[in-house]
PDB file of N, CA and C in Angstrom:
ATOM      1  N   UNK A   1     -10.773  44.167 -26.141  1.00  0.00           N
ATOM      2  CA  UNK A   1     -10.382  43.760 -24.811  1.00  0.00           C
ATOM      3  C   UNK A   1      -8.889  43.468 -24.786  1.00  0.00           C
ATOM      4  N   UNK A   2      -8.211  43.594 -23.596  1.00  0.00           N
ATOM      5  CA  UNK A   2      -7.173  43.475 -23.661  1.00  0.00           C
ATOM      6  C   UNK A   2      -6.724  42.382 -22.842  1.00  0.00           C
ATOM      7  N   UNK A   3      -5.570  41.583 -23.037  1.00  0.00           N
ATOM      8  CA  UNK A   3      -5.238  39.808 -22.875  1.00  0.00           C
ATOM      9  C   UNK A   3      -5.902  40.183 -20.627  1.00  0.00           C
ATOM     10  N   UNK A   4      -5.054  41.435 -19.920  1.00  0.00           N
ATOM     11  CA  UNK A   4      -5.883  41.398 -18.871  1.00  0.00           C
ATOM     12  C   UNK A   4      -6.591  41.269 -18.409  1.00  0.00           C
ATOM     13  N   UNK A   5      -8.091  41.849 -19.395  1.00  0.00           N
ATOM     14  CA  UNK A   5      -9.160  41.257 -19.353  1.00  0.00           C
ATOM     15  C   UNK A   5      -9.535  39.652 -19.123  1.00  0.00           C
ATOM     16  N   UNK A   6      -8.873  38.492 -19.543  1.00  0.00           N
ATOM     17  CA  UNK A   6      -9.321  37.573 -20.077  1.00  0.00           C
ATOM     18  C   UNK A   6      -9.120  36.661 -18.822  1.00  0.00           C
ATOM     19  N   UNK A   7      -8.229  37.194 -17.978  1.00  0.00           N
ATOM     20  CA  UNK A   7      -7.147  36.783 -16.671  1.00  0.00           C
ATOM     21  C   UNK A   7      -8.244  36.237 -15.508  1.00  0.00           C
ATOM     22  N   UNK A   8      -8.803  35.027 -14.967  1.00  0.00           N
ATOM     23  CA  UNK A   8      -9.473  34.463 -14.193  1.00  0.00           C
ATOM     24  C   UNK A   8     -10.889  34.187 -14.548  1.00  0.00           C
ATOM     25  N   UNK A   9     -11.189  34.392 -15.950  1.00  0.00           N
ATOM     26  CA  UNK A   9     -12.197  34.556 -16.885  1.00  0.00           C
ATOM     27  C   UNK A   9     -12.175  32.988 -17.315  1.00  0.00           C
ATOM     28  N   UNK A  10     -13.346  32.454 -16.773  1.00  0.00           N
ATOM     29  CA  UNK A  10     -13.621  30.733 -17.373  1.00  0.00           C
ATOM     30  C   UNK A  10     -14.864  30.260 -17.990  1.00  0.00           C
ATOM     31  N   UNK A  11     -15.051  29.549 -18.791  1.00  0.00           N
ATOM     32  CA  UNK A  11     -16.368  29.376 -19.304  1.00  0.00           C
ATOM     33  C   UNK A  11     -16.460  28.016 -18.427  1.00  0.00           C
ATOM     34  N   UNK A  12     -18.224  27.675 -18.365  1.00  0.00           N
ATOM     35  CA  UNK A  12     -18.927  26.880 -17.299  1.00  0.00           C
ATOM     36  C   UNK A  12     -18.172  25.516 -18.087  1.00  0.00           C
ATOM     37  N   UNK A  13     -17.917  25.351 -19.247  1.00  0.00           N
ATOM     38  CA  UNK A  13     -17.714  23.792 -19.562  1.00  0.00           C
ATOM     39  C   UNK A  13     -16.123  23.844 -18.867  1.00  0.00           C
ATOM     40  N   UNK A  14     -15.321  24.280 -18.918  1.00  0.00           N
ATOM     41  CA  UNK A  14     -14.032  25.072 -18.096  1.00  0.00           C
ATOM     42  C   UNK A  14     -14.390  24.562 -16.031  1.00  0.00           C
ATOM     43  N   UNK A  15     -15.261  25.414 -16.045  1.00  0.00           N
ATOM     44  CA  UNK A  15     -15.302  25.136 -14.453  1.00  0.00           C
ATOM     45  C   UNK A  15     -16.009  23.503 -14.154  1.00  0.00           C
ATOM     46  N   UNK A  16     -16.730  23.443 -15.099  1.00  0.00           N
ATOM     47  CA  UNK A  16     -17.209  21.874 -14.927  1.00  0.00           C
ATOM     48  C   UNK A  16     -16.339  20.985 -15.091  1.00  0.00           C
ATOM     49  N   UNK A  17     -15.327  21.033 -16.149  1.00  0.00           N
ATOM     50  CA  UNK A  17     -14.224  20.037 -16.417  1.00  0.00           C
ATOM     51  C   UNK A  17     -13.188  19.814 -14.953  1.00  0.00           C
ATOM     52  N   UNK A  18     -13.328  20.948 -14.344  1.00  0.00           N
ATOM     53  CA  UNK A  18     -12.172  21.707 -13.268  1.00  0.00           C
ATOM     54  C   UNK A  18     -12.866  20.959 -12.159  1.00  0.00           C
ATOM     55  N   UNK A  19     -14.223  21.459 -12.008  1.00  0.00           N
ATOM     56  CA  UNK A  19     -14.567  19.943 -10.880  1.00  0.00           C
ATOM     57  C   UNK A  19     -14.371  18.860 -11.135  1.00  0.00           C
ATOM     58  N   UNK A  20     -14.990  18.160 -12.370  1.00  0.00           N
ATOM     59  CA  UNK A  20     -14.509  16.605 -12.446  1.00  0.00           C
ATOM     60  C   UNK A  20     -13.396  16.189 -12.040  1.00  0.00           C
ATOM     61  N   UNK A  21     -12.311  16.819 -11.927  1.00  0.00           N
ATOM     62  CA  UNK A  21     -11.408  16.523 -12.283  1.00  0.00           C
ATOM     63  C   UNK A  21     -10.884  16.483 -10.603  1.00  0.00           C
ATOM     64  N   UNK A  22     -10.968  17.538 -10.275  1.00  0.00           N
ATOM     65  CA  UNK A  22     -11.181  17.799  -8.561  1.00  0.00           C
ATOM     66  C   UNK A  22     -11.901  16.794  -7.754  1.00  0.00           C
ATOM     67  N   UNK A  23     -13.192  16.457  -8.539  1.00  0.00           N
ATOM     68  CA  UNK A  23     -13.561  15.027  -7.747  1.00  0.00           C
ATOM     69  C   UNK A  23     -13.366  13.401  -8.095  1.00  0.00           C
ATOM     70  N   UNK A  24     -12.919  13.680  -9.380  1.00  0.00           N
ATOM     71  CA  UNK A  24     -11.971  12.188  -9.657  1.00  0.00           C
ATOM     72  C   UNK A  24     -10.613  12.515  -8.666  1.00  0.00           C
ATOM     73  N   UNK A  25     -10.044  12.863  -8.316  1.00  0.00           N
ATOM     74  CA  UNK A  25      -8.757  13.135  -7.449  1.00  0.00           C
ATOM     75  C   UNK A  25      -9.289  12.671  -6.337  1.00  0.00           C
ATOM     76  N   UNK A  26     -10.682  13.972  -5.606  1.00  0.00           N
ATOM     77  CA  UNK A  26     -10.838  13.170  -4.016  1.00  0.00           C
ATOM     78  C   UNK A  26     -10.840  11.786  -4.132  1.00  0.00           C
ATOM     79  N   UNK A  27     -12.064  11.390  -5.138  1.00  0.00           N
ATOM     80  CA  UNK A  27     -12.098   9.763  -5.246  1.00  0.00           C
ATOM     81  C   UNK A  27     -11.449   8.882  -5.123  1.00  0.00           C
ATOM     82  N   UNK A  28     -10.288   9.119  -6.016  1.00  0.00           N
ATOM     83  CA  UNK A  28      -8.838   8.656  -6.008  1.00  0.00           C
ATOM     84  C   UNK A  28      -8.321   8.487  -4.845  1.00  0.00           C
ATOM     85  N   UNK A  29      -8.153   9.658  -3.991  1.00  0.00           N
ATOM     86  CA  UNK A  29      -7.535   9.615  -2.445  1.00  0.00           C
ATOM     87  C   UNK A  29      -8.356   9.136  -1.564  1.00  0.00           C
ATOM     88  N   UNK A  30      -9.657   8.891  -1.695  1.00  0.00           N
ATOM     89  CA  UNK A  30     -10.590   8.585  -1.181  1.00  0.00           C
ATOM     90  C   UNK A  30     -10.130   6.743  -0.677  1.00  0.00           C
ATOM     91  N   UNK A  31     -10.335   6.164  -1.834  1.00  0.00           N
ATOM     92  CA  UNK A  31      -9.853   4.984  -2.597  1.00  0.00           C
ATOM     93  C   UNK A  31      -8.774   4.384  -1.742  1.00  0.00           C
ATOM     94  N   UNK A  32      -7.233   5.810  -2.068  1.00  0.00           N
ATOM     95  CA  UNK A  32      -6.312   4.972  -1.407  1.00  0.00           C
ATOM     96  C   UNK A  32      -6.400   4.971  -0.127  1.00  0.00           C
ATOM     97  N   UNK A  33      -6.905   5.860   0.693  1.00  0.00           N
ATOM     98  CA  UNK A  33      -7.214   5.594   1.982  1.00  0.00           C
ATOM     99  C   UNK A  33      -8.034   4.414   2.813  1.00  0.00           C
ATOM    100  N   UNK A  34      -9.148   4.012   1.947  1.00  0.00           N
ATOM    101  CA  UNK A  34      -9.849   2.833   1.955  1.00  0.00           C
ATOM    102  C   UNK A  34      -8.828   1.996   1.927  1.00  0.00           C
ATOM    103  N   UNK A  35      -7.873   1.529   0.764  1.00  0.00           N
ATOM    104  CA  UNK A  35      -7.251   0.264   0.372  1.00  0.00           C
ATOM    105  C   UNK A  35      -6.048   0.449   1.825  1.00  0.00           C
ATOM    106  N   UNK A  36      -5.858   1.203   1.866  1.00  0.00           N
ATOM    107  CA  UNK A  36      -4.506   1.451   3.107  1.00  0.00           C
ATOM    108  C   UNK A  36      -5.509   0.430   4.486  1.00  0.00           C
ATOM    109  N   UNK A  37      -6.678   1.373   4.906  1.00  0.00           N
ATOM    110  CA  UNK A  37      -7.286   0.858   5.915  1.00  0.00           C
ATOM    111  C   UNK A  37      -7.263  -0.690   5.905  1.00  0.00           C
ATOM    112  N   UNK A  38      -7.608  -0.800   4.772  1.00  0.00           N
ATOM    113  CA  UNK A  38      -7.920  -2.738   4.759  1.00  0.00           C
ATOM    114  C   UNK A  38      -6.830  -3.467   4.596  1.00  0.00           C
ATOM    115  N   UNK A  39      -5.701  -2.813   3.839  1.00  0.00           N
ATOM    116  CA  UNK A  39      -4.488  -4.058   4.265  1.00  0.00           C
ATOM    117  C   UNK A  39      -3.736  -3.731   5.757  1.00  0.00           C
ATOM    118  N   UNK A  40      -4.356  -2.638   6.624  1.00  0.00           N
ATOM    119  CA  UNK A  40      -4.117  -2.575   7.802  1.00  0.00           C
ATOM    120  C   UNK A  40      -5.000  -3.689   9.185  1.00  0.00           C
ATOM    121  N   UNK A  41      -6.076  -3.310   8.414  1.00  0.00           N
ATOM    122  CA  UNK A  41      -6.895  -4.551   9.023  1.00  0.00           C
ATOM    123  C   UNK A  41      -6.634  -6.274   8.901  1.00  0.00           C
ATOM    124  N   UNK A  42      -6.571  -6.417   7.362  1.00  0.00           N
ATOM    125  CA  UNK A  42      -5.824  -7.969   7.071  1.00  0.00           C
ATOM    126  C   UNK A  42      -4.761  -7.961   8.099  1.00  0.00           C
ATOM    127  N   UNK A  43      -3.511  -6.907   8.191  1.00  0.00           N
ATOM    128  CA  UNK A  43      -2.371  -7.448   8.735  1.00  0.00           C
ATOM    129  C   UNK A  43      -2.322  -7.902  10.136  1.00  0.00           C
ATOM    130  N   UNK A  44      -3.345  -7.103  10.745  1.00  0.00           N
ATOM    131  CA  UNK A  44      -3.829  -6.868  12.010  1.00  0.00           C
ATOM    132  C   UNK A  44      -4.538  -8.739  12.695  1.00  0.00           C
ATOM    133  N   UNK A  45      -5.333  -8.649  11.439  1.00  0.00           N
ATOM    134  CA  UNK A  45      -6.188 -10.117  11.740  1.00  0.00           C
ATOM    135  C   UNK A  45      -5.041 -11.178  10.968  1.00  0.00           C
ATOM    136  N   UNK A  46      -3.797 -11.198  10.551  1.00  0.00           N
ATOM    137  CA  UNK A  46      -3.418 -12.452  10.262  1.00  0.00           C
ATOM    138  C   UNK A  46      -2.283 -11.866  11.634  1.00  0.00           C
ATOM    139  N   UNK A  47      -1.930 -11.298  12.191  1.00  0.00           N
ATOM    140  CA  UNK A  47      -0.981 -11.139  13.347  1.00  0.00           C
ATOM    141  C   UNK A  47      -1.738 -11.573  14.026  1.00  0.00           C
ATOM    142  N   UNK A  48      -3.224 -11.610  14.642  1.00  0.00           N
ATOM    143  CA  UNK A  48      -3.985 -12.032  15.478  1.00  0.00           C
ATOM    144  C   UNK A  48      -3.951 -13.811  15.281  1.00  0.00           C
ATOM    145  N   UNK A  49      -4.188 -14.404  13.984  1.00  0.00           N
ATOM    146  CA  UNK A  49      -4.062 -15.530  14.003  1.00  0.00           C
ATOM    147  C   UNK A  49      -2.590 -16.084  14.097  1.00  0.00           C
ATOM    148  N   UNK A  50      -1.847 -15.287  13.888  1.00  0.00           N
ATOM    149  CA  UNK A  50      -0.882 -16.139  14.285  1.00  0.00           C
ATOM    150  C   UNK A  50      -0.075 -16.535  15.685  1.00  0.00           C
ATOM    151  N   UNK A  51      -0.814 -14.926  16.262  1.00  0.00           N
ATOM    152  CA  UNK A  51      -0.976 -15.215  17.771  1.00  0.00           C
ATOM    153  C   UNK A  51      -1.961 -16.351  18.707  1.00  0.00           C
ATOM    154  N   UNK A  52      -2.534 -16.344  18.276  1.00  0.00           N
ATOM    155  CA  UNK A  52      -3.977 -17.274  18.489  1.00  0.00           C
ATOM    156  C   UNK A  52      -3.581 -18.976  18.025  1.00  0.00           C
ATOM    157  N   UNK A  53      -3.243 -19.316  16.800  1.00  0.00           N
ATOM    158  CA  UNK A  53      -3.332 -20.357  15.930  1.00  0.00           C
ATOM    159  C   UNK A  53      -1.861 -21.083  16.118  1.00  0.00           C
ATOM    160  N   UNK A  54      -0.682 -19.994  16.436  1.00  0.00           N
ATOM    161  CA  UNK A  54       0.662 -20.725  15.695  1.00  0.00           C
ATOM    162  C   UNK A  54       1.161 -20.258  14.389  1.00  0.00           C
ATOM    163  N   UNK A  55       2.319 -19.657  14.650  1.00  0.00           N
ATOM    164  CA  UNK A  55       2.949 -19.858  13.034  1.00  0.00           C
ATOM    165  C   UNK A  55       2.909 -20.920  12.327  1.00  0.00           C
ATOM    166  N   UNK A  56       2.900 -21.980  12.654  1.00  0.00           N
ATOM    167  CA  UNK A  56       2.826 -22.816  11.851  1.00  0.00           C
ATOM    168  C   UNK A  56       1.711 -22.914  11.028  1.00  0.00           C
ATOM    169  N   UNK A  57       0.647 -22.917  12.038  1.00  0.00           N
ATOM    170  CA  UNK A  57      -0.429 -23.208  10.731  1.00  0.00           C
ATOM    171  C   UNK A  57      -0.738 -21.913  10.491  1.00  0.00           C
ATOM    172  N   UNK A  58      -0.800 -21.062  10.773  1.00  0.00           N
ATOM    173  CA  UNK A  58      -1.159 -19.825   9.995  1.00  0.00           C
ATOM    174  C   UNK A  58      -0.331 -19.486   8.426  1.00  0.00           C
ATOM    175  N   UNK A  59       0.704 -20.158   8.838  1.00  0.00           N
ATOM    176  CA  UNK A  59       1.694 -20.595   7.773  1.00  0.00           C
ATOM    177  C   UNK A  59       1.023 -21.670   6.912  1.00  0.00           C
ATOM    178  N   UNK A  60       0.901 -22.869   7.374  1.00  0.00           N
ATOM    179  CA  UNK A  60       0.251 -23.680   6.424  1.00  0.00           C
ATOM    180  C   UNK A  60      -1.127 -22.918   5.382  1.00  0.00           C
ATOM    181  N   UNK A  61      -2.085 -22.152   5.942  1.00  0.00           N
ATOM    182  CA  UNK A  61      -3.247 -21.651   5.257  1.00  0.00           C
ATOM    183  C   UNK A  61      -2.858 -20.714   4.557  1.00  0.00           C
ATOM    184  N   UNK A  62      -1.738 -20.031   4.464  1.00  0.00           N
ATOM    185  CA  UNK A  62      -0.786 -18.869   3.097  1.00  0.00           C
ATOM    186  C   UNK A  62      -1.061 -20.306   1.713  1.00  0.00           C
ATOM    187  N   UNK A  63      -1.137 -19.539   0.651  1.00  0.00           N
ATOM    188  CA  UNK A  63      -1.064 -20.088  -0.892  1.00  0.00           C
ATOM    189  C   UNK A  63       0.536 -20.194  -1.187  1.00  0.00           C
ATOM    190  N   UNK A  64       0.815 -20.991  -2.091  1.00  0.00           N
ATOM    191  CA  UNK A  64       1.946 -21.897  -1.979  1.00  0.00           C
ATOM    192  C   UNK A  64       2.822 -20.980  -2.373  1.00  0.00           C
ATOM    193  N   UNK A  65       2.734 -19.897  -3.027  1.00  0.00           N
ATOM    194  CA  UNK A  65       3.396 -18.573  -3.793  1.00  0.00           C
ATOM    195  C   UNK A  65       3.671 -17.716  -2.784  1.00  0.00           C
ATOM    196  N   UNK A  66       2.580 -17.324  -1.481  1.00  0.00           N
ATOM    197  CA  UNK A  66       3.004 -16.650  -0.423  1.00  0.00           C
ATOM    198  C   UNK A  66       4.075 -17.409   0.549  1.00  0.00           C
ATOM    199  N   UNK A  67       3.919 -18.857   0.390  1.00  0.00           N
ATOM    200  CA  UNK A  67       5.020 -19.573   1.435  1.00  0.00           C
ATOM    201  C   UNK A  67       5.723 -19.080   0.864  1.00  0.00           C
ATOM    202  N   UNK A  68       6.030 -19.323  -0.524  1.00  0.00           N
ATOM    203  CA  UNK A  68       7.867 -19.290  -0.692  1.00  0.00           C
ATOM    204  C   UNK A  68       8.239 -17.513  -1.155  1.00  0.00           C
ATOM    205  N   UNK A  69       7.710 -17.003  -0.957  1.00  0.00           N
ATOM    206  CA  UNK A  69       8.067 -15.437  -0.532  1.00  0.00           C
ATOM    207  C   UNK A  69       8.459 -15.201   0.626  1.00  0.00           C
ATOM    208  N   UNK A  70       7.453 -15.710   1.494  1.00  0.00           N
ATOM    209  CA  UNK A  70       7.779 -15.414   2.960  1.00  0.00           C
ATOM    210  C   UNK A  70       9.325 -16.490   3.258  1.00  0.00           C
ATOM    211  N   UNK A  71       9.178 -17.960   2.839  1.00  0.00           N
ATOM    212  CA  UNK A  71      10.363 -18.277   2.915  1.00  0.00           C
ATOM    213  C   UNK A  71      11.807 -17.844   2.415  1.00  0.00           C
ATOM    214  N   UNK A  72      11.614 -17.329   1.711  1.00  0.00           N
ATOM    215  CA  UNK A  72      12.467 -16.215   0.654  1.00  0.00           C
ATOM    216  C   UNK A  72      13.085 -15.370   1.609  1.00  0.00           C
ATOM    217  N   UNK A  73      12.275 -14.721   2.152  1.00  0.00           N
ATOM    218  CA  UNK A  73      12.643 -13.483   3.132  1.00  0.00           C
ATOM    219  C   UNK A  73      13.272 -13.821   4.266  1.00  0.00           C
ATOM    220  N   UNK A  74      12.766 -14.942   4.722  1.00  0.00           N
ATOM    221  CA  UNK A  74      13.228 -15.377   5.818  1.00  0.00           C
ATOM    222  C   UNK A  74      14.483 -16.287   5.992  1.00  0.00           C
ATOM    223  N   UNK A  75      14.893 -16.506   4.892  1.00  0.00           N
ATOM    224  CA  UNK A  75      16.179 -17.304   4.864  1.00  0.00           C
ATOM    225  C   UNK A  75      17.424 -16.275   3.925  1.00  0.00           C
ATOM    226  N   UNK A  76      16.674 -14.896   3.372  1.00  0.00           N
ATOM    227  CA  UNK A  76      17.741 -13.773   3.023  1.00  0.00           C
ATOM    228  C   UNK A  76      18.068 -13.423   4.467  1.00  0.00           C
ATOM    229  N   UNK A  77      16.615 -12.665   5.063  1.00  0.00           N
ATOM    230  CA  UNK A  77      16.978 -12.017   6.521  1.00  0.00           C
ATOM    231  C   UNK A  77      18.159 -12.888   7.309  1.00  0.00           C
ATOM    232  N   UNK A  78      18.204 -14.521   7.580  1.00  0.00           N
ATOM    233  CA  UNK A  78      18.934 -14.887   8.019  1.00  0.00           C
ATOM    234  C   UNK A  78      20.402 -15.682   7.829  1.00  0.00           C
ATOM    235  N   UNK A  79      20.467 -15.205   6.678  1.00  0.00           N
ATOM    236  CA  UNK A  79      21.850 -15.173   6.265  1.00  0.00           C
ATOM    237  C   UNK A  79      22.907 -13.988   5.974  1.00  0.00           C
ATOM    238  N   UNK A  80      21.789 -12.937   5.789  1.00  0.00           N
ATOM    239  CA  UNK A  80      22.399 -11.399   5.985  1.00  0.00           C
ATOM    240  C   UNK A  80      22.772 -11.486   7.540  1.00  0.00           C
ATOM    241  N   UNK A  81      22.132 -11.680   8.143  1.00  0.00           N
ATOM    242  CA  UNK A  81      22.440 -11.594   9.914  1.00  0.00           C
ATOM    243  C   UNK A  81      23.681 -12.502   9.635  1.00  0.00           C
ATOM    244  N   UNK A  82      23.727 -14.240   9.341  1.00  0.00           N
ATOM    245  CA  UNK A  82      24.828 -14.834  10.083  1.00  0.00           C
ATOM    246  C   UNK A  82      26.147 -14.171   9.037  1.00  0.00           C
ATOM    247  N   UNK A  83      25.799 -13.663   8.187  1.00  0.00           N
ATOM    248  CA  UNK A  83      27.254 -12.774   7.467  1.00  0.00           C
ATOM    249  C   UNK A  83      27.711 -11.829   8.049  1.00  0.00           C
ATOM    250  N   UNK A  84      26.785 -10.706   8.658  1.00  0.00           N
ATOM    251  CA  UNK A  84      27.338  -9.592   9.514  1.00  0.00           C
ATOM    252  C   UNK A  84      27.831  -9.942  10.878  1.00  0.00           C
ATOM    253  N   UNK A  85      26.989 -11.281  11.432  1.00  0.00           N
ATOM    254  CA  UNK A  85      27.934 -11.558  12.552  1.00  0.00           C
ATOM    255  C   UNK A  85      29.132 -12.505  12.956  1.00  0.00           C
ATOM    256  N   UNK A  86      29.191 -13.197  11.614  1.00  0.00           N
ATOM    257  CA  UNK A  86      30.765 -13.612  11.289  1.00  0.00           C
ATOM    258  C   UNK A  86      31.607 -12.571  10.439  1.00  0.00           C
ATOM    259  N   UNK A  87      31.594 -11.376   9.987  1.00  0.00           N
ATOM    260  CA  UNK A  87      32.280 -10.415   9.816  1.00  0.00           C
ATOM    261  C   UNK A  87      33.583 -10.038  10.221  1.00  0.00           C
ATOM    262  N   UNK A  88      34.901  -9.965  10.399  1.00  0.00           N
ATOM    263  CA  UNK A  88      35.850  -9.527  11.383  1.00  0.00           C
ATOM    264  C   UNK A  88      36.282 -11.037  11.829  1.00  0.00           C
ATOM    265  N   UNK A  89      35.684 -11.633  11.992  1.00  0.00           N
ATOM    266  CA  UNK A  89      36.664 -13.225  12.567  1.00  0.00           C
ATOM    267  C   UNK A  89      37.826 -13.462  12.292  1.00  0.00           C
TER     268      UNK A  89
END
């Protein structure tokens, strides 16, 4: 036989490996689509409580590690602002 011959030629443990592998992937994407949906939903229902409740306490019920992230951010965000708008003075 010649190497042409051999060209799209697979043995079944070959095509079986080739699915697994094909359906560990969907799974995979499967997965991240799930995990996407649900931190879309969380964000959705803590924007709802904080509409509903108050920042404040929706703030208070965050874990003490999420306050000071979010405080983190929120006191970079607003010192980047008062730097760009004292800029040029």
């Amino acid at each position: 036989m010649s190497r042409d011959d051999y060209i799209g030629v697979s043995t079944p443990e070959e095509d079986d490996e080739w699915e697994n592998k094909e359906r560990q992937l969907q799974n995979r994407l499967e997965q991240e689509a799930q995990e996407e949906a649900h931190k879309h939903f969380v964000i959705q229902e803590f924007s709802h409580l904080i509409l509903e409740d108050g920042p404040a306490t929706a703030y208070s019920r965050l874990s003490k590690d999420a306050q000071e992230e979010l405080r983190a951010l929120i006191i970079n965000e607003f010192t980047r602002r008062l730097t760009e708008a004292n800029t040029g003075l």
